[in-house]
N, C-alpha and C. Protein backbone atom coordinates (compact mmCIF):
# COMPACT_ATOMS: atom_id res chain seq x y z
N UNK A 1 0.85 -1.17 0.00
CA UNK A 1 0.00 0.00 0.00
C UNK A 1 0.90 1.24 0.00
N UNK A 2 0.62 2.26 -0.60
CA UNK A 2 1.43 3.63 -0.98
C UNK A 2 1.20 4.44 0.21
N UNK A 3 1.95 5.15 0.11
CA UNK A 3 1.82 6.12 1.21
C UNK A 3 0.54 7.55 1.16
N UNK A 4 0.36 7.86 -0.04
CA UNK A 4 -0.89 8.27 -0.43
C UNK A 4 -2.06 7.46 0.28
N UNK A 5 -2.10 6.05 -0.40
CA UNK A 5 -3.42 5.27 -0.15
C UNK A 5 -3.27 5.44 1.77
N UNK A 6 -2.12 4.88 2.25
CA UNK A 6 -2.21 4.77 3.82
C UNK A 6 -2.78 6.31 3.97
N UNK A 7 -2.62 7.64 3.69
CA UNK A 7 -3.32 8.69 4.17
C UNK A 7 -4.43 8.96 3.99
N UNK A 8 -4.84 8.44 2.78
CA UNK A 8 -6.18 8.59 2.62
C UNK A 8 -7.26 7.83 3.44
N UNK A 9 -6.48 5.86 3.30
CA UNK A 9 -7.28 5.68 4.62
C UNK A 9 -7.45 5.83 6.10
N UNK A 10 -6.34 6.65 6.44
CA UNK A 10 -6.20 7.53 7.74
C UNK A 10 -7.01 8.17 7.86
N UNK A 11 -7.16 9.39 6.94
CA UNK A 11 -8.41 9.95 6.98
C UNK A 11 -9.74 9.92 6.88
N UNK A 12 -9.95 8.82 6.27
CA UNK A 12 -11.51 8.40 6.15
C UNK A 12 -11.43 7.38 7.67
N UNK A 13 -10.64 7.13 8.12
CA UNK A 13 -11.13 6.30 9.20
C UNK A 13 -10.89 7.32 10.21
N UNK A 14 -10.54 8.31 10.81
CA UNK A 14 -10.02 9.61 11.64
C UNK A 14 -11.68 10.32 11.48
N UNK A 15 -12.16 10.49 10.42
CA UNK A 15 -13.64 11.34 10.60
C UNK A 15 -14.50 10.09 10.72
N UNK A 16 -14.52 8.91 10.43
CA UNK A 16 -15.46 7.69 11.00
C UNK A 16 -15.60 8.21 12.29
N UNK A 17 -14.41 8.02 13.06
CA UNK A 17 -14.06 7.47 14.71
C UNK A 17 -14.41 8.88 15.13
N UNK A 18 -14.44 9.96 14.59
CA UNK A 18 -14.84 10.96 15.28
C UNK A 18 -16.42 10.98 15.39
N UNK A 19 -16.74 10.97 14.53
CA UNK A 19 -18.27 11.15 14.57
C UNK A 19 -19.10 9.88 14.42
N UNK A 20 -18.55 8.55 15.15
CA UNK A 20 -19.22 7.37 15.73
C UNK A 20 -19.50 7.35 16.58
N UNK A 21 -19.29 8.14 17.91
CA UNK A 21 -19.53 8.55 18.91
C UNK A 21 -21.09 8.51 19.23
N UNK A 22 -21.49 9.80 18.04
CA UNK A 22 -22.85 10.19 18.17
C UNK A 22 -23.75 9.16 17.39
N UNK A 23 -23.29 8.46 16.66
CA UNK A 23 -24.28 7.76 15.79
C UNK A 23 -24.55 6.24 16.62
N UNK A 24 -23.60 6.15 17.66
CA UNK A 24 -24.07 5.11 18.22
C UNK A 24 -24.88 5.12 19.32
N UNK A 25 -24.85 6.61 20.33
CA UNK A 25 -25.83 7.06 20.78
C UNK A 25 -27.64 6.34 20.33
N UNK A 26 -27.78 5.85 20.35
CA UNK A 26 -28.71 4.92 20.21
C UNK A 26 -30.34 5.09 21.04
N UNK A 27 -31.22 4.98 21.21
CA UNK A 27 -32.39 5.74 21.94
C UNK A 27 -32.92 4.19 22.55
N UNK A 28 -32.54 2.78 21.96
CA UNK A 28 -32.76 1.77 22.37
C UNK A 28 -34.40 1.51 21.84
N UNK A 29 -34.45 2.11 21.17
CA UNK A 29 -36.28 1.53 20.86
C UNK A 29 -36.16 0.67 19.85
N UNK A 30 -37.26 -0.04 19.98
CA UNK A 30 -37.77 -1.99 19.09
C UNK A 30 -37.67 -1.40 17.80
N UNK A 31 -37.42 -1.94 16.86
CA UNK A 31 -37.13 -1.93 15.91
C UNK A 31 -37.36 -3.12 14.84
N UNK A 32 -38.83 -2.90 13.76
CA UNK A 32 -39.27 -3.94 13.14
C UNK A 32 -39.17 -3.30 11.96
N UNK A 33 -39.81 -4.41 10.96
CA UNK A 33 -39.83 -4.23 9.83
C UNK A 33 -41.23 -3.68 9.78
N UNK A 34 -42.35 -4.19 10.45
CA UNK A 34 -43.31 -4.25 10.34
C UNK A 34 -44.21 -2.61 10.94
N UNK A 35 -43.30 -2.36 12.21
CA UNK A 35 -43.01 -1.35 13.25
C UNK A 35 -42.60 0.62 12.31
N UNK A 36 -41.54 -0.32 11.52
CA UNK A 36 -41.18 1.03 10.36
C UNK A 36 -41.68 1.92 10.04
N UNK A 37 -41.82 3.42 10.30
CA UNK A 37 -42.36 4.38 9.33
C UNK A 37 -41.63 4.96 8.77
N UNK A 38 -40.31 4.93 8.64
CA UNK A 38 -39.81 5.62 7.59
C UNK A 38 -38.28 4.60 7.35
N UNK A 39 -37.64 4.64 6.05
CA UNK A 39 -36.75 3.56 5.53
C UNK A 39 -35.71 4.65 4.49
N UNK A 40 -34.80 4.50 4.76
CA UNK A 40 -33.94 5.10 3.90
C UNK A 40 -33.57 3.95 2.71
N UNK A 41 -33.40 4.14 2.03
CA UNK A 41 -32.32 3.19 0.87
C UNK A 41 -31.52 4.45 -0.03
N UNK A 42 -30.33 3.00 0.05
CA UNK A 42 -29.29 3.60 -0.27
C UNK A 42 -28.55 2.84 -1.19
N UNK A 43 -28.31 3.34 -2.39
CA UNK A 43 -28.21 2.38 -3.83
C UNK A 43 -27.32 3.37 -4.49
N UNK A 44 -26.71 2.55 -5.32
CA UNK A 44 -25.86 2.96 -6.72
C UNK A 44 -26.97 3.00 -7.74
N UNK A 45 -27.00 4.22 -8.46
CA UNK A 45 -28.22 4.50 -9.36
C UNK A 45 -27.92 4.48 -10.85
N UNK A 46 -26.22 4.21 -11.29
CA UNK A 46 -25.78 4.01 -12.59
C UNK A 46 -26.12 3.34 -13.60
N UNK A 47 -26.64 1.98 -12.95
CA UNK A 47 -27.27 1.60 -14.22
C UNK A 47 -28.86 1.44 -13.83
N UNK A 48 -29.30 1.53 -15.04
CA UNK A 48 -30.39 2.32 -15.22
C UNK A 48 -31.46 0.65 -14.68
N UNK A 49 -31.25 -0.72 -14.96
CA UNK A 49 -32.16 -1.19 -14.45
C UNK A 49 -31.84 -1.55 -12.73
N UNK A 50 -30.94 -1.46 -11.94
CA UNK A 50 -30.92 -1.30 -10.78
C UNK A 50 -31.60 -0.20 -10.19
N UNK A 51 -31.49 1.34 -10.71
CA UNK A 51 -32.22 2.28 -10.51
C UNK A 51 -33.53 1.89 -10.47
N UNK A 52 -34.02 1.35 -11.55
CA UNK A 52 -35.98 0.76 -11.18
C UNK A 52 -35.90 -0.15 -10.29
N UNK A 53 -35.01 -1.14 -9.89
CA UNK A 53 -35.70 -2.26 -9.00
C UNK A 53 -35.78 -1.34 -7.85
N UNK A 54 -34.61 -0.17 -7.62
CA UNK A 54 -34.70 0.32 -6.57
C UNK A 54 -35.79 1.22 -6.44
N UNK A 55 -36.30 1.79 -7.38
CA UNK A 55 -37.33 2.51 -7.20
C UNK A 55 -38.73 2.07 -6.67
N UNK A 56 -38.49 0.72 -7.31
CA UNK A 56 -39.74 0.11 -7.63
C UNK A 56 -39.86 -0.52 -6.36
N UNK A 57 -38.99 -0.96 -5.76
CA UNK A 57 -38.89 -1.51 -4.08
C UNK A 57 -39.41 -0.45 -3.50
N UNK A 58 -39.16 0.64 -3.34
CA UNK A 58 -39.79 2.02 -3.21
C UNK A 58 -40.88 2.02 -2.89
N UNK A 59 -41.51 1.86 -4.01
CA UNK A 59 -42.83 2.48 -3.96
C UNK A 59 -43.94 1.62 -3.64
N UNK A 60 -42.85 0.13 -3.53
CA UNK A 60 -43.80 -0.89 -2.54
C UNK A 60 -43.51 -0.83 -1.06
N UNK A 61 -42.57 -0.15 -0.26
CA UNK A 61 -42.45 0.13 0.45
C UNK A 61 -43.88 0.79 0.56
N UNK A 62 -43.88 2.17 0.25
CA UNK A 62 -45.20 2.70 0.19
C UNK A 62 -46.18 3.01 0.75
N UNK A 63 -46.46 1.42 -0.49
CA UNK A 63 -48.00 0.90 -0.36
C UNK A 63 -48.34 0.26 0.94
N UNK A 64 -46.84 0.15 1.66
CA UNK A 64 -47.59 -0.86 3.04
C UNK A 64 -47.50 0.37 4.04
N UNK A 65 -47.75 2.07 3.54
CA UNK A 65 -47.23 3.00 4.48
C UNK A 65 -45.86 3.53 5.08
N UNK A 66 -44.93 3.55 4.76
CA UNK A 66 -44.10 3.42 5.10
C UNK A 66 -43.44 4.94 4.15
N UNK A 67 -43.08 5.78 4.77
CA UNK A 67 -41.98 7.14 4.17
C UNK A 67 -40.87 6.60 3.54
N UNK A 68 -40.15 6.87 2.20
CA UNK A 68 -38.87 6.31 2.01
C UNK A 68 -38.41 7.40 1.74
N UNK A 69 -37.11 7.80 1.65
CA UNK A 69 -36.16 8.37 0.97
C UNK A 69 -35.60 7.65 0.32
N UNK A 70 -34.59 8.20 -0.56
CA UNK A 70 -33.92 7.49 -1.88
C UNK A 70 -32.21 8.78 -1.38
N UNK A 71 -31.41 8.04 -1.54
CA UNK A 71 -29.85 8.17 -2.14
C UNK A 71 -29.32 7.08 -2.90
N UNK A 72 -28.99 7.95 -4.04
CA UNK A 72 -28.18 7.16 -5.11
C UNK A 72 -26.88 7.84 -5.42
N UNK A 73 -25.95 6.89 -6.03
CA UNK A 73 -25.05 7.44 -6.19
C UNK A 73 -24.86 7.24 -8.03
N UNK A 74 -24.70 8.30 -8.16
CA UNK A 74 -24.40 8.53 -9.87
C UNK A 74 -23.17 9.11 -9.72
N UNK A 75 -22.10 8.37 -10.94
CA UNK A 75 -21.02 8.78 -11.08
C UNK A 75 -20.36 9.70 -11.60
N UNK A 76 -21.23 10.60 -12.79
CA UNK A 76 -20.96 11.88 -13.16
C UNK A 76 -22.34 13.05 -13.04
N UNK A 77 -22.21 14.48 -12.68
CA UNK A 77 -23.26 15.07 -12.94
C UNK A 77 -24.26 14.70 -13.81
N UNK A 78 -25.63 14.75 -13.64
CA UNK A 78 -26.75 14.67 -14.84
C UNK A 78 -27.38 15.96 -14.58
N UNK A 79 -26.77 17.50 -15.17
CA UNK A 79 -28.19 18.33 -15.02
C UNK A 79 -29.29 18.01 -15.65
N UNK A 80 -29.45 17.45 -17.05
CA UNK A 80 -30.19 17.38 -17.72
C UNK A 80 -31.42 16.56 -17.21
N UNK A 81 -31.36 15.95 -16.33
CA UNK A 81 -32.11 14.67 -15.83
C UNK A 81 -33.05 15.38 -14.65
N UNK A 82 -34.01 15.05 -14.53
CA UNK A 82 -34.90 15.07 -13.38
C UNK A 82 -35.07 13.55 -12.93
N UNK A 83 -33.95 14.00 -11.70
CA UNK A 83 -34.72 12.02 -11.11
C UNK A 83 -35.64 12.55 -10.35
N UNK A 84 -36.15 11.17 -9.62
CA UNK A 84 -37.43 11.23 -8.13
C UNK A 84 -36.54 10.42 -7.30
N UNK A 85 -35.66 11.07 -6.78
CA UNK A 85 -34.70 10.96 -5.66
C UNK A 85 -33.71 11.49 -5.75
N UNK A 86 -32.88 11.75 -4.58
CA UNK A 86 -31.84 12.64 -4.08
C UNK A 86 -30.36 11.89 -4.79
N UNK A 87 -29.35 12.41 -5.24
CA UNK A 87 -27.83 11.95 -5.33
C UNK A 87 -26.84 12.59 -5.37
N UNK A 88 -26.03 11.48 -4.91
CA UNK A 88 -24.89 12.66 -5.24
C UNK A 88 -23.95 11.56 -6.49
N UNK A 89 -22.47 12.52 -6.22
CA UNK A 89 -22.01 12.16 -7.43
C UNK A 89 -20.12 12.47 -7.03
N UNK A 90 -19.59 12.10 -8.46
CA UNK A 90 -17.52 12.00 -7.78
C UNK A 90 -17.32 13.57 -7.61
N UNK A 91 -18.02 14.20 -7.49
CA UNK A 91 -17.83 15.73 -6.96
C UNK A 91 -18.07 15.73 -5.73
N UNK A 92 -19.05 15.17 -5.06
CA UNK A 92 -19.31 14.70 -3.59
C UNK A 92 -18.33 13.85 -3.08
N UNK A 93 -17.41 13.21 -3.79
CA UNK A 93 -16.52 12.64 -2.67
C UNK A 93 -14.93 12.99 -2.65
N UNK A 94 -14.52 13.06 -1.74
CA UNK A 94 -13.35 13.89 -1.37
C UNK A 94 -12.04 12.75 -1.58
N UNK A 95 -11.05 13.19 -1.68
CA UNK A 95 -9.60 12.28 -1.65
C UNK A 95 -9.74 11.23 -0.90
N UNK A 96 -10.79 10.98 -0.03
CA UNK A 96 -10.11 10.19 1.00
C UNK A 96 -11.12 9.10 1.20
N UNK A 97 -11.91 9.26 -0.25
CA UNK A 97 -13.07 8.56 -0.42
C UNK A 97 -14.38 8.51 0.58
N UNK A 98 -14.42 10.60 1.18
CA UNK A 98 -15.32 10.24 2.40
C UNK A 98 -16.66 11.16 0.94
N UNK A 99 -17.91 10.96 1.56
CA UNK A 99 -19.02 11.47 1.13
C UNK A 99 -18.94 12.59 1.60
N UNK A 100 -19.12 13.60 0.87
CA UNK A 100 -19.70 15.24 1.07
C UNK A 100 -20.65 15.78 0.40
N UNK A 101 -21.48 16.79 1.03
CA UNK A 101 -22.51 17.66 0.29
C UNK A 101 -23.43 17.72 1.17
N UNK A 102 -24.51 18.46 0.50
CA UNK A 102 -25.55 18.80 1.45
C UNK A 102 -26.39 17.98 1.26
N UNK A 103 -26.66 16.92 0.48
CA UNK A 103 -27.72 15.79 -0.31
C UNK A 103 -27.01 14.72 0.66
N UNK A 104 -25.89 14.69 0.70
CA UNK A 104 -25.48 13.78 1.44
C UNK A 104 -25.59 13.96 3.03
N UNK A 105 -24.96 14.95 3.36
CA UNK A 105 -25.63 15.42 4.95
C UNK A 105 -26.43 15.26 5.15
N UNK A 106 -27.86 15.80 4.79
CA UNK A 106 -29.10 15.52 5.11
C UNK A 106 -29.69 14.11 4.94
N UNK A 107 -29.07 13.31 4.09
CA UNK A 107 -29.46 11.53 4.30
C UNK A 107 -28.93 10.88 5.22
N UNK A 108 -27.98 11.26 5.66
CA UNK A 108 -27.18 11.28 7.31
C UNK A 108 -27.42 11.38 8.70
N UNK A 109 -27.95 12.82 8.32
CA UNK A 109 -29.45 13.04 9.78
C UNK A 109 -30.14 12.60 9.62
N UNK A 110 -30.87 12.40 8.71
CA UNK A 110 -32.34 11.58 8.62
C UNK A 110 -32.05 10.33 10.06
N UNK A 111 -33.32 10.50 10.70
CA UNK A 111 -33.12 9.41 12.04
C UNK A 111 -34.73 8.44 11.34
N UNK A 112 -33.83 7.59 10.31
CA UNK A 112 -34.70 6.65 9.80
C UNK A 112 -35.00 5.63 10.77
N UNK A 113 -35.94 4.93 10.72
CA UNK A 113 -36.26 3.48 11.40
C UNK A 113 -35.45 3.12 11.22
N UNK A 114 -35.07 2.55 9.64
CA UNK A 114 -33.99 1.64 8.99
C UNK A 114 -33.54 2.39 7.90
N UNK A 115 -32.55 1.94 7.48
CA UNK A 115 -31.33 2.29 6.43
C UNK A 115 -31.13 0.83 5.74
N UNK A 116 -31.25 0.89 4.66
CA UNK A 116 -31.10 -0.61 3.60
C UNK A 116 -30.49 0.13 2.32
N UNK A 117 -28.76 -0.87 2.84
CA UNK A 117 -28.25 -0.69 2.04
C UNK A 117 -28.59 -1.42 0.51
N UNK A 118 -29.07 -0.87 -0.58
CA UNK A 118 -29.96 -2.00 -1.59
C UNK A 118 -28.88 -1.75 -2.55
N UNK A 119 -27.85 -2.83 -2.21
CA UNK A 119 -26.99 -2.87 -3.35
C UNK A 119 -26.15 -4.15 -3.04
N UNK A 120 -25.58 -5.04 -4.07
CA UNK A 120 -24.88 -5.87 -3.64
C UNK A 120 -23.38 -5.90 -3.48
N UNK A 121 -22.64 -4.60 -4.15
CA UNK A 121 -21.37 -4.62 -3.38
C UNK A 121 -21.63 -3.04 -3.02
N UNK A 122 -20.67 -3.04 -2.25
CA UNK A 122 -20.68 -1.42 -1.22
C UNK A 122 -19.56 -1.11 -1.66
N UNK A 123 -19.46 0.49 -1.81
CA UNK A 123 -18.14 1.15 -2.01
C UNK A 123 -17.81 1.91 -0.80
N UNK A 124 -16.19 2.73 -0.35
CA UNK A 124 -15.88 3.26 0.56
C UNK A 124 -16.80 4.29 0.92
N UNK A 125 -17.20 4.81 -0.13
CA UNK A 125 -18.32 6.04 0.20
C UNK A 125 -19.81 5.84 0.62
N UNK A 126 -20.16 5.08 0.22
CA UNK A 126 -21.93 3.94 0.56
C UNK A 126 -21.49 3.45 1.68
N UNK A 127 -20.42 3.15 2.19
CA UNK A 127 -20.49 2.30 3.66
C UNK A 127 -19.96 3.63 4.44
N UNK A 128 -19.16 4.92 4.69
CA UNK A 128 -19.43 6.17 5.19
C UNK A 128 -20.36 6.68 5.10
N UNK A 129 -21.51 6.64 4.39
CA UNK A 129 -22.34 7.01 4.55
C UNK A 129 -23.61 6.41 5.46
N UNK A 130 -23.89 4.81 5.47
CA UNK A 130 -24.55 4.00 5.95
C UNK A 130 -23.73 3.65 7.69
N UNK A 131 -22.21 3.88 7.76
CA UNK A 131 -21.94 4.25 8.82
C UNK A 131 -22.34 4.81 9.77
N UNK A 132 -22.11 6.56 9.33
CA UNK A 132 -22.87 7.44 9.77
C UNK A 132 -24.26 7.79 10.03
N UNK A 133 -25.28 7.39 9.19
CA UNK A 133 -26.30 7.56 9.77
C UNK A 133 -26.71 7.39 10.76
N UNK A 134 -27.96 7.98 11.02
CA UNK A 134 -28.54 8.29 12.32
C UNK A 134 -29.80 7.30 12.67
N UNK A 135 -30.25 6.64 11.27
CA UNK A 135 -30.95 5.41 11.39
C UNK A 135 -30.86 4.33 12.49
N UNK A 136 -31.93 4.09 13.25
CA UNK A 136 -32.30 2.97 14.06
C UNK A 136 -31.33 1.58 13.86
N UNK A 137 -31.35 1.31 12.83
CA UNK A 137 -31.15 0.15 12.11
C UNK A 137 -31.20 0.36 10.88
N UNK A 138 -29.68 -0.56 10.94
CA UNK A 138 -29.24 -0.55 9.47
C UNK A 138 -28.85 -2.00 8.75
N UNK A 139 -29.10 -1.93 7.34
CA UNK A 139 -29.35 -3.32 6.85
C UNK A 139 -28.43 -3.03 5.44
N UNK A 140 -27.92 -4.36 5.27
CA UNK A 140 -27.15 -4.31 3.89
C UNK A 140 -26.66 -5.37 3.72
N UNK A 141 -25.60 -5.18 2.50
CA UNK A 141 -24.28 -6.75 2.36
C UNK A 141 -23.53 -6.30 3.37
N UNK A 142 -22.67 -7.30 3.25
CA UNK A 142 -21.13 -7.77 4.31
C UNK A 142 -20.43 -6.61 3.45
N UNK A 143 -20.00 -5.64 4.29
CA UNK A 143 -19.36 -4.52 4.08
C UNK A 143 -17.62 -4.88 3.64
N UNK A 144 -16.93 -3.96 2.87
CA UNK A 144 -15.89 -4.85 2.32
C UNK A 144 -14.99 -3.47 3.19
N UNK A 145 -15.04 -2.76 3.42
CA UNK A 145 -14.63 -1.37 3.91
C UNK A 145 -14.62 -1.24 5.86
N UNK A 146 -15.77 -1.01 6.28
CA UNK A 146 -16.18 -0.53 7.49
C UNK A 146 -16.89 -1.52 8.18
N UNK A 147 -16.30 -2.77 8.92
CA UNK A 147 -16.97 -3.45 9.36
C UNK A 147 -18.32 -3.28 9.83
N UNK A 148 -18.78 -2.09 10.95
CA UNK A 148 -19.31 -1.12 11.75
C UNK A 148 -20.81 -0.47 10.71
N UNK A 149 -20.63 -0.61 9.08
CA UNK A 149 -21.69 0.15 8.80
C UNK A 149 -22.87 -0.29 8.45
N UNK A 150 -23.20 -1.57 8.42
CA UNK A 150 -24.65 -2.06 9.01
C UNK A 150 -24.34 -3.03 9.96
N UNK A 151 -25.68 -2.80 10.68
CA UNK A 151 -26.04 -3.63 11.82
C UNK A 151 -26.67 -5.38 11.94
N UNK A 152 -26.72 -5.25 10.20
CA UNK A 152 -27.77 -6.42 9.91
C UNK A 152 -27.03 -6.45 8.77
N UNK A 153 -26.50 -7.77 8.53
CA UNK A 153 -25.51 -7.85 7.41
C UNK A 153 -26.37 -9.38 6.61
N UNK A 154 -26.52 -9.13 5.18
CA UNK A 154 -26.80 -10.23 4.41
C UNK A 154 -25.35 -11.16 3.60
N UNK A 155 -25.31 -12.06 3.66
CA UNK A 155 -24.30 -13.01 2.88
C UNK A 155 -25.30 -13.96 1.91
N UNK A 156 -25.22 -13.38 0.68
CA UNK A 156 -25.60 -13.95 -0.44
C UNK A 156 -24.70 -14.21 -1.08
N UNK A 157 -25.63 -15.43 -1.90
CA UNK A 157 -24.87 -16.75 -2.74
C UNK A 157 -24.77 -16.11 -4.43
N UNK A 158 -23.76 -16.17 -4.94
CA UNK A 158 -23.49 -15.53 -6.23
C UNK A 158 -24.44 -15.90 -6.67
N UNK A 159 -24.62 -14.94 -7.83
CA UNK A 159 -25.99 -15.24 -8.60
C UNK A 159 -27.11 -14.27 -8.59
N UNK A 160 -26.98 -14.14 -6.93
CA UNK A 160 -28.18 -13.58 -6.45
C UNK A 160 -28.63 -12.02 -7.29
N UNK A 161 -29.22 -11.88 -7.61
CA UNK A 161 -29.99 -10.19 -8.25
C UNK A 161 -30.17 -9.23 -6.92
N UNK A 162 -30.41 -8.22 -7.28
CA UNK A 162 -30.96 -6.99 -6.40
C UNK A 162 -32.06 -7.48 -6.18
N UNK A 163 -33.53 -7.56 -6.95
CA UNK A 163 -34.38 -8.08 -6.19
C UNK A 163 -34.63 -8.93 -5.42
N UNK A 164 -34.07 -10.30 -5.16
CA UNK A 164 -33.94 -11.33 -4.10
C UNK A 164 -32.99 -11.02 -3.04
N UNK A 165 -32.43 -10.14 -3.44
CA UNK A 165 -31.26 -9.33 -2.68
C UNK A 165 -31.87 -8.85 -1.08
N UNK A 166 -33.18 -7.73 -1.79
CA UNK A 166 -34.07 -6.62 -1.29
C UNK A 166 -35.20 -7.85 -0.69
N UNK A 167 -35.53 -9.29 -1.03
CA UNK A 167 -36.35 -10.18 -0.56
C UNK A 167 -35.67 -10.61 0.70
N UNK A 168 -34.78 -10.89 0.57
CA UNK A 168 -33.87 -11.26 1.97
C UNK A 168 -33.58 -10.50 3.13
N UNK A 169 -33.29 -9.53 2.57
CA UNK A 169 -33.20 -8.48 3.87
C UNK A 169 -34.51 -8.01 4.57
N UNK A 170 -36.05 -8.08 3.49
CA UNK A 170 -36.94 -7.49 4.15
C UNK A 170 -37.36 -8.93 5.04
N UNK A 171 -37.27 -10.39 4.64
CA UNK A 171 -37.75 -11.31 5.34
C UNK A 171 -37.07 -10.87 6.31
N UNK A 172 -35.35 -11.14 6.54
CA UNK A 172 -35.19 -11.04 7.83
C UNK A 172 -35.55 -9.99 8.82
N UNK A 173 -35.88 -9.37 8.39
CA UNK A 173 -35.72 -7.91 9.09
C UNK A 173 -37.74 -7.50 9.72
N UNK A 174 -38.38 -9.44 8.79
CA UNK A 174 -39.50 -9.12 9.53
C UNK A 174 -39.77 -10.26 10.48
N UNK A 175 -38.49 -10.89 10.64
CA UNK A 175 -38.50 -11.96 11.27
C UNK A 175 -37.32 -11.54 12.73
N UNK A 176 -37.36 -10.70 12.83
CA UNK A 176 -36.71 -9.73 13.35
C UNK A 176 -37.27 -8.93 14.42
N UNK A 177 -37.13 -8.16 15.55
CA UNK A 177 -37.56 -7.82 16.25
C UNK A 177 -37.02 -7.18 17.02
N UNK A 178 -35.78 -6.15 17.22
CA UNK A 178 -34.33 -5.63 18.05
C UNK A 178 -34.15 -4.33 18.36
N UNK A 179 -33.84 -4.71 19.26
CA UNK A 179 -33.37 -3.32 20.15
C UNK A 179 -32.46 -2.51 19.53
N UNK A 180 -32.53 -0.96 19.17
CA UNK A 180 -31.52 -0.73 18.36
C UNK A 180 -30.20 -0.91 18.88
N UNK A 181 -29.59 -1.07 20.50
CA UNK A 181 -28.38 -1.09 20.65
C UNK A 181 -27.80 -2.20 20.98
N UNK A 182 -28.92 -3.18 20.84
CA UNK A 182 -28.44 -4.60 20.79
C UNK A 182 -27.98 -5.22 19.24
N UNK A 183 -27.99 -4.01 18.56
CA UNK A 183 -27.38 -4.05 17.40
C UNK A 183 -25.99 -2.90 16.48
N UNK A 184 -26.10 -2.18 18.01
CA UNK A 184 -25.09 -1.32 17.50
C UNK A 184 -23.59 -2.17 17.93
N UNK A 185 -22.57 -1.42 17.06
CA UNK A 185 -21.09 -2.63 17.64
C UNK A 185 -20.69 -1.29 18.57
């Protein structure tokens, strides 16, 4: 590893450890799937049919009541585009592969029920971000980065799609029933 790369991951792990403090602060309340009123997801939005499953998980969220937000991550500006959700983009992330912006801040505070990470690999910046949040509970893959940034980790069998992906995590998570700090590390 270069001496560059060792600083960079100095620094992305130096603002983790600073501001894990507060995110583990925890309020201790039950935490269901079923219980949920509001769900963050948090997806890579580049290619365009992951973008619908994610949407489309969305808006079945929904239908069972439930508030969602949307962060995606797109890899170059789109002014031209009107999505129906929030992103950011490689202007939002800094040398050190941490997330910045104000799209990103504010999906951060959000004090979601849950946070579902809906993607099947995580990058340094999707797991700082799913780190940090302020979400109850947090759900995703086996983080390759930040041990620490979900609470509820899925291990799927190659093959697997985003949608069976997003089937797995919501079974468990309604088979499920936890205290949020009996899930914080």
């Amino acid at each position: 590893m270069s001496i560059i790369q060792r600083l960079r991951q100095y620094f992305y792990r130096n603002t983790l450890n600073k501001n894990l403090a507060s995110t583990r602060k925890t309020s201790g309340k039950k935490v269901s799937f079923e219980t949920a009123k509001t769900i963050g997801l948090l997806f890579d939005a580049n290619d365009l049919n992951t973008r619908n499953m994610v949407l489309k998980y969305g808006a079945s969220l929904k239908k069972q009541g439930k508030r969602v937000s949307y962060l995606g991550y797109l890899e170059n500006k789109h002014e031209t585009e009107n999505y129906t959700f929030d992103y950011y983009n490689l202007k939002n992330i800094d040398w050190a592969k941490r997330a910045k912006g104000e799209t990103v801040e504010e999906f951060i505070k959000q004090p979601f029920d849950i946070l579902i990470g809906a993607m099947l690999e995580t990058s340094e910046h999707a797991e700082y971000i799913a780190t940090l949040s302020k979400a109850s509970l947090k759900a995703g893959p086996i983080p390759t980065y930040v041990p620490e940034a979900f609470s509820v980790m899925i291990d799927y069998k190659k093959g697997t799609d985003l949608p069976d992906f997003l089937r797995q995590i919501e079974s468990l998570l309604k088979k499920t029933q936890a205290t949020s700090q009996s899930l914080a590390s």
